[in-house]
C-alpha atoms as a PDB file:
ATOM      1  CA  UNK A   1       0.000   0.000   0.000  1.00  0.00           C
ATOM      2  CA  UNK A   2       1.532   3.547  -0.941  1.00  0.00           C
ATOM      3  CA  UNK A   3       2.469   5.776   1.628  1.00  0.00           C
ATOM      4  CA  UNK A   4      -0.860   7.363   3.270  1.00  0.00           C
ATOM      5  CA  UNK A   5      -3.380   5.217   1.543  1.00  0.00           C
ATOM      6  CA  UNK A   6      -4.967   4.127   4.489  1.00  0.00           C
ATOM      7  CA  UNK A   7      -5.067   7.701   6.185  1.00  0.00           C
ATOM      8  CA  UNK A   8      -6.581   8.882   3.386  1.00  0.00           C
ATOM      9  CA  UNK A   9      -9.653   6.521   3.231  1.00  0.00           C
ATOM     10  CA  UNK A  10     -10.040   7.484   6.758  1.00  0.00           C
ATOM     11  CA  UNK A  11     -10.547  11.294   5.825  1.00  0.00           C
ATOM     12  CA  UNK A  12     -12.435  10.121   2.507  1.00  0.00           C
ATOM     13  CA  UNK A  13     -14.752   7.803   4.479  1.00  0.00           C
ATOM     14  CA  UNK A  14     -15.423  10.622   7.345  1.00  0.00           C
ATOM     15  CA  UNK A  15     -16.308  13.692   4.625  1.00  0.00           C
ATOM     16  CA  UNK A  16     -18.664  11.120   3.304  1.00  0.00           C
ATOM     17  CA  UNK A  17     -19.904  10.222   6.400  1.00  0.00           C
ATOM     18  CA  UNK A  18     -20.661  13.919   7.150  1.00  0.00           C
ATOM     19  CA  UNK A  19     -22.926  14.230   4.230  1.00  0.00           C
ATOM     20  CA  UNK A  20     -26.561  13.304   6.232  1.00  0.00           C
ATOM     21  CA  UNK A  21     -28.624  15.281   8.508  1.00  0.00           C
ATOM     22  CA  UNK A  22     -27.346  16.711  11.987  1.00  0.00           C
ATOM     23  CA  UNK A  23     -27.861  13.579  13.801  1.00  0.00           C
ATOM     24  CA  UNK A  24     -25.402  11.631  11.261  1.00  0.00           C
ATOM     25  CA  UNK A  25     -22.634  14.180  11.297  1.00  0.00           C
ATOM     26  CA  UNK A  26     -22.249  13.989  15.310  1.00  0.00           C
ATOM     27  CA  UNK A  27     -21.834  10.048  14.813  1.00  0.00           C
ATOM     28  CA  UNK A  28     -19.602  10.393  11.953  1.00  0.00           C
ATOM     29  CA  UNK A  29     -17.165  13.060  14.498  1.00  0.00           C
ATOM     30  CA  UNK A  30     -17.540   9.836  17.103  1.00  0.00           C
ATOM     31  CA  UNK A  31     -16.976   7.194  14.769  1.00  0.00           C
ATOM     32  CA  UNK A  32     -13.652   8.876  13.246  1.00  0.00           C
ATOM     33  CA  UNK A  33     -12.117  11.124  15.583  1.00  0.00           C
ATOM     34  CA  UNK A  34     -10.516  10.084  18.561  1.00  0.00           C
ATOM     35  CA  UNK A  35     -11.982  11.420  21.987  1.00  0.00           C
ATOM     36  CA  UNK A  36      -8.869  13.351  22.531  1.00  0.00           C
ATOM     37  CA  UNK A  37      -8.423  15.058  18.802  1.00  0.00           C
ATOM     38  CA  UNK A  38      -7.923  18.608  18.286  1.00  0.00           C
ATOM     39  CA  UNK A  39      -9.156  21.201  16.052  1.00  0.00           C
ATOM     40  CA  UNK A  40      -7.754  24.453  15.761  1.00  0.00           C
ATOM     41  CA  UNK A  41      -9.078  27.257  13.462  1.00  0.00           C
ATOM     42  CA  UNK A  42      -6.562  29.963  12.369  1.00  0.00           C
ATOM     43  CA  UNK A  43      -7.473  33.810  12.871  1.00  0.00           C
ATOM     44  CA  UNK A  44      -9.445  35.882  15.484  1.00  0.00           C
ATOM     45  CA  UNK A  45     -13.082  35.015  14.836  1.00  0.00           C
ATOM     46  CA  UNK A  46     -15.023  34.376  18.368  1.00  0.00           C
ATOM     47  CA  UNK A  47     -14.258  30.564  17.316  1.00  0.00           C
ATOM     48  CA  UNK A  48     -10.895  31.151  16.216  1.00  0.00           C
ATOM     49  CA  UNK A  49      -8.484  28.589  18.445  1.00  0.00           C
ATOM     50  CA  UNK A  50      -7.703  25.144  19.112  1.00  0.00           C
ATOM     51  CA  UNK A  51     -10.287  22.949  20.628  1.00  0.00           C
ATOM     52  CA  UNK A  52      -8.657  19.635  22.533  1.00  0.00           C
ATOM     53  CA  UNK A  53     -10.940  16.578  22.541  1.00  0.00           C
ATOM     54  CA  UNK A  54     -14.260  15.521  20.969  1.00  0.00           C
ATOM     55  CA  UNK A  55     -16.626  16.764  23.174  1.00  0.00           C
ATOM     56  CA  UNK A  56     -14.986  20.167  22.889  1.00  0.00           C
ATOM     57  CA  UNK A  57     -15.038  19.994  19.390  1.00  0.00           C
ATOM     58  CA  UNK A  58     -18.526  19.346  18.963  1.00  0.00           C
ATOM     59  CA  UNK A  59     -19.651  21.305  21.736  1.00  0.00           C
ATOM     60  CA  UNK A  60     -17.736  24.727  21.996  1.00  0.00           C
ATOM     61  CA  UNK A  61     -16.501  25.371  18.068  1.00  0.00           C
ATOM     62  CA  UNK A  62     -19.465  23.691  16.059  1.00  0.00           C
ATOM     63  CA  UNK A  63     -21.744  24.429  18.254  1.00  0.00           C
ATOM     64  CA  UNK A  64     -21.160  27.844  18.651  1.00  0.00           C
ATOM     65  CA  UNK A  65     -21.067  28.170  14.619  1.00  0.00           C
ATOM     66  CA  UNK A  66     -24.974  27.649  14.712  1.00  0.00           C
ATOM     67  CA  UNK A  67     -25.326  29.982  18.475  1.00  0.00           C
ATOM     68  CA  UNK A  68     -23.044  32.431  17.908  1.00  0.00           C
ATOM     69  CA  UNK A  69     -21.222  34.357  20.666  1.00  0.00           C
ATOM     70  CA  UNK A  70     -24.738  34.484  22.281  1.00  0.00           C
ATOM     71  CA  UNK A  71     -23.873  38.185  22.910  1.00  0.00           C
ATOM     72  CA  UNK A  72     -26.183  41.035  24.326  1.00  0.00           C
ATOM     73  CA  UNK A  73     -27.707  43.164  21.167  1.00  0.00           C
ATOM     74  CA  UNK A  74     -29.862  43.603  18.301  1.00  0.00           C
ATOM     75  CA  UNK A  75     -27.984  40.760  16.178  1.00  0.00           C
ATOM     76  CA  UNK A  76     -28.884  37.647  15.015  1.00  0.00           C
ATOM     77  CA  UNK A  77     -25.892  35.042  15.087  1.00  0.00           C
ATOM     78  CA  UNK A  78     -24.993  31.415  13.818  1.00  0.00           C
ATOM     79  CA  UNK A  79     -25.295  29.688  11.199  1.00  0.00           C
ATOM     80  CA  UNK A  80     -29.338  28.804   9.946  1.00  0.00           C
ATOM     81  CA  UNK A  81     -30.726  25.822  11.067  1.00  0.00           C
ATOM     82  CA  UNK A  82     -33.712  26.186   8.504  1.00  0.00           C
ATOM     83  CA  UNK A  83     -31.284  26.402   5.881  1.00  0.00           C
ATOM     84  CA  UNK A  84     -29.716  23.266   6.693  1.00  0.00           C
ATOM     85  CA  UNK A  85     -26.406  21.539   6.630  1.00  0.00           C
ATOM     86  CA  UNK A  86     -25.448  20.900   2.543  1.00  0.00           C
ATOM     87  CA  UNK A  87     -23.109  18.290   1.592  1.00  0.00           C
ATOM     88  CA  UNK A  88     -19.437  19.809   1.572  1.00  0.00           C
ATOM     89  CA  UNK A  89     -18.320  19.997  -2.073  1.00  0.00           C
ATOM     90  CA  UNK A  90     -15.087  18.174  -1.835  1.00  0.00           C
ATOM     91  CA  UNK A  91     -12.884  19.269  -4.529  1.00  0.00           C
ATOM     92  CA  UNK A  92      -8.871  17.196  -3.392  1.00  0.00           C
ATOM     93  CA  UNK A  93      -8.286  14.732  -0.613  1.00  0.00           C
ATOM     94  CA  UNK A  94      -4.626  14.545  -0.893  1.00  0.00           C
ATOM     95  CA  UNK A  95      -1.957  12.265   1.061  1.00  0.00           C
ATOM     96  CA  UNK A  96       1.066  14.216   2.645  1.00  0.00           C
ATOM     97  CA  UNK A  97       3.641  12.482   5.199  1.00  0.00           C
ATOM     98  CA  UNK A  98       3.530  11.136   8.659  1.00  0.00           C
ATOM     99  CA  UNK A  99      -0.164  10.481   8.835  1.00  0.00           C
ATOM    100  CA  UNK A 100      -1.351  13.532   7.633  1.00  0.00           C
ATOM    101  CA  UNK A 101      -4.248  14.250   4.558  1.00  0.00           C
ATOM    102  CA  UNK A 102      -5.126  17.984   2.958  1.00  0.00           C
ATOM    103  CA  UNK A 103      -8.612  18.331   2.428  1.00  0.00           C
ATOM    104  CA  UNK A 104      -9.783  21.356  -0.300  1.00  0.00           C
ATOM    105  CA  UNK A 105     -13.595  22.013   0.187  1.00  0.00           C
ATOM    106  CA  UNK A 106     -16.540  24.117  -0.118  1.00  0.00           C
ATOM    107  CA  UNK A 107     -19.487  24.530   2.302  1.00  0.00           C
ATOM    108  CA  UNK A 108     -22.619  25.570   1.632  1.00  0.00           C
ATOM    109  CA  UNK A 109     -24.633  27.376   4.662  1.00  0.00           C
ATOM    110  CA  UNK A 110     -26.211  30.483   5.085  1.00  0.00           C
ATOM    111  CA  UNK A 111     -26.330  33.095   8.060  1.00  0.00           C
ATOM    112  CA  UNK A 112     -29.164  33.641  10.505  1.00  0.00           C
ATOM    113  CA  UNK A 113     -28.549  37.429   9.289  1.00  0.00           C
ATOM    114  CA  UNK A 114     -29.396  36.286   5.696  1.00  0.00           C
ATOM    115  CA  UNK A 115     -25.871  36.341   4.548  1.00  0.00           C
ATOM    116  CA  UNK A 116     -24.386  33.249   2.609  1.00  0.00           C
ATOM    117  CA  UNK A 117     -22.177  31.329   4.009  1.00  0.00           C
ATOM    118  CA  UNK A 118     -19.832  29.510   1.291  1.00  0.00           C
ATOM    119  CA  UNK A 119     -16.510  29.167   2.584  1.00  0.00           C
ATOM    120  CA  UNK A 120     -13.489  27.532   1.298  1.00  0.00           C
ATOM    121  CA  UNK A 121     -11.350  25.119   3.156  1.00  0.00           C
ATOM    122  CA  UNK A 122      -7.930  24.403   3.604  1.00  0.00           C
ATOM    123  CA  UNK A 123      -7.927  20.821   6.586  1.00  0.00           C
ATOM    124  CA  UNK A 124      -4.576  19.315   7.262  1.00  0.00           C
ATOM    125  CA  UNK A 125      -5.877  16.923   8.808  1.00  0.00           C
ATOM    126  CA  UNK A 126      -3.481  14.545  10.823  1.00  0.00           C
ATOM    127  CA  UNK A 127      -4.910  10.339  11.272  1.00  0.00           C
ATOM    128  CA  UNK A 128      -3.786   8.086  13.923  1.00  0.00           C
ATOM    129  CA  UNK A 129      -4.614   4.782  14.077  1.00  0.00           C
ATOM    130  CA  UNK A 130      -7.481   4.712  11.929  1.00  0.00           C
ATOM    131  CA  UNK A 131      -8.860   8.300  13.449  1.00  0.00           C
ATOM    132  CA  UNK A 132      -8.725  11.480  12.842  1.00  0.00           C
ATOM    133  CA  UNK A 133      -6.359  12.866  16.056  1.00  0.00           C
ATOM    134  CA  UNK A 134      -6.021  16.455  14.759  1.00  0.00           C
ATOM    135  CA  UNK A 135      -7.788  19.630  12.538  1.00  0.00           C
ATOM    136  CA  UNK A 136      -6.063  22.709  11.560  1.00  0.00           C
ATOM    137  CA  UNK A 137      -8.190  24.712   9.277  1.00  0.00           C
ATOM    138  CA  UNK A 138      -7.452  27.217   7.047  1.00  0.00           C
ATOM    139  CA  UNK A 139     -10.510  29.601   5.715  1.00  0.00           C
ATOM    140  CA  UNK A 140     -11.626  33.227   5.000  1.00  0.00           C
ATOM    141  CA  UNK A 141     -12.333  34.301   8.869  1.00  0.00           C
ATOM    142  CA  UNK A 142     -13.635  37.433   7.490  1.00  0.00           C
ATOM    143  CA  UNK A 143     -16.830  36.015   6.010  1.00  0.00           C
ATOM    144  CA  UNK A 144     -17.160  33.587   9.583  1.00  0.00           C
ATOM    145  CA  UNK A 145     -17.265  37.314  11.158  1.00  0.00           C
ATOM    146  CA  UNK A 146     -20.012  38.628   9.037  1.00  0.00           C
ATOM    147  CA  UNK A 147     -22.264  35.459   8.029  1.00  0.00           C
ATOM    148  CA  UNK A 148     -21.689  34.083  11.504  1.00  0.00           C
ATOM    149  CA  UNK A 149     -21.322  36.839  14.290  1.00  0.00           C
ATOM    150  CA  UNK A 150     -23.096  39.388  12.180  1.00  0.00           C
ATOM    151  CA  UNK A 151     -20.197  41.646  12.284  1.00  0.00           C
ATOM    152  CA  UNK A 152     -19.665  44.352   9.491  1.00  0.00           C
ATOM    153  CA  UNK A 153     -15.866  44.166   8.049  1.00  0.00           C
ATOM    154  CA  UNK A 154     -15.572  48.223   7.316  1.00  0.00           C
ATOM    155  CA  UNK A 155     -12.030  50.512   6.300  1.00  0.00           C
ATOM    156  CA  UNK A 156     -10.925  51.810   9.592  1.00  0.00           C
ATOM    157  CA  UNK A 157     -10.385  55.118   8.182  1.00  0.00           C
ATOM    158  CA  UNK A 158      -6.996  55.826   8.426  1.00  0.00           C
ATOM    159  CA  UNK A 159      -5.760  58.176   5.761  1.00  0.00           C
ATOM    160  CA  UNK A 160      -2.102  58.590   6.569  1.00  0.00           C
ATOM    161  CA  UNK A 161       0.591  56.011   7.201  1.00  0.00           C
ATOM    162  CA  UNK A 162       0.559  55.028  10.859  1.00  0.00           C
ATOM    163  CA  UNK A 163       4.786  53.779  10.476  1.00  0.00           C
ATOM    164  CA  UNK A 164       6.178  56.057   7.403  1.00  0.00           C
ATOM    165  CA  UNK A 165       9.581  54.675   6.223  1.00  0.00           C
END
């Protein structure tokens, strides 16, 4: 078998696991992650971070992508619910080294606030024995800001250089 075949199924079989309705995407995370994987999110977003274990995981960062920050105001957070969870359009599952697997998709979700929600995914994701032990995602934070947190991405309004060389 070449070099991270199997690792690779186990990230192929997992993003087609995760293609059902909300109750089959939580057993797909059980079935292939390990209890103690990690996901970590580049950036600053409210979710932005690394999450350590499953629980965690499912809980604090994918929850909070459908609650939001649950902070005081006028907004409306998270991600719809009416809308629904679409099928991630998986576009390269490739095999790296040392049980790791790069993952290029789309999602398809749309904001509470009415904004669409297609990002685009860079997941290195990183399999031990037969599980997925670790995330790191890559995405455009900016549009998790405004589609989930219903924040507004505006020029700060600087109009000289703040460091002149």
């Amino acid at each position: 078998m070449d070099m991270g075949t199997n690792e690779k199924k186990v990230v192929q079989n997992w993003l087609a696991a995760v293609r059902g309705d909300s109750e089959g995407v939580g057993d797909a995370f059980t079935r292939y992650f390990h209890p103690d994987a990690t996901w970590t999110l580049i950036g600053s977003t409210p979710i932005s971070g690394t999450y350590k274990g499953l629980e965690s995981i499912q809980n604090d960062f994918l929850g909070a992508n459908f609650r939001g920050e649950e902070r005081e105001g006028p907004s409306v957070q998270g991600l719809s619910q009416e809308y629904g969870i679409k099928p991630l359009e998986v576009e390269d599952v490739l095999s790296l080294e040392d049980g790791r697997v790069v993952v290029f998709c789309r999602s398809d979700g749309m904001g509470r606030n009415g904004v669409p929600y297609k990002n685009q995914y860079c997941w290195i994701v990183t399999v031990r024995d037969d599980k997925i032990a670790a995330m790191l995602e890559f995405c455009d934070t900016a549009l998790i800001e405004q589609a989930q947190f219903d924040k507004m991405i505006v020029p700060r309004g600087t109009t000289t250089p703040v460091y002149e060389h």
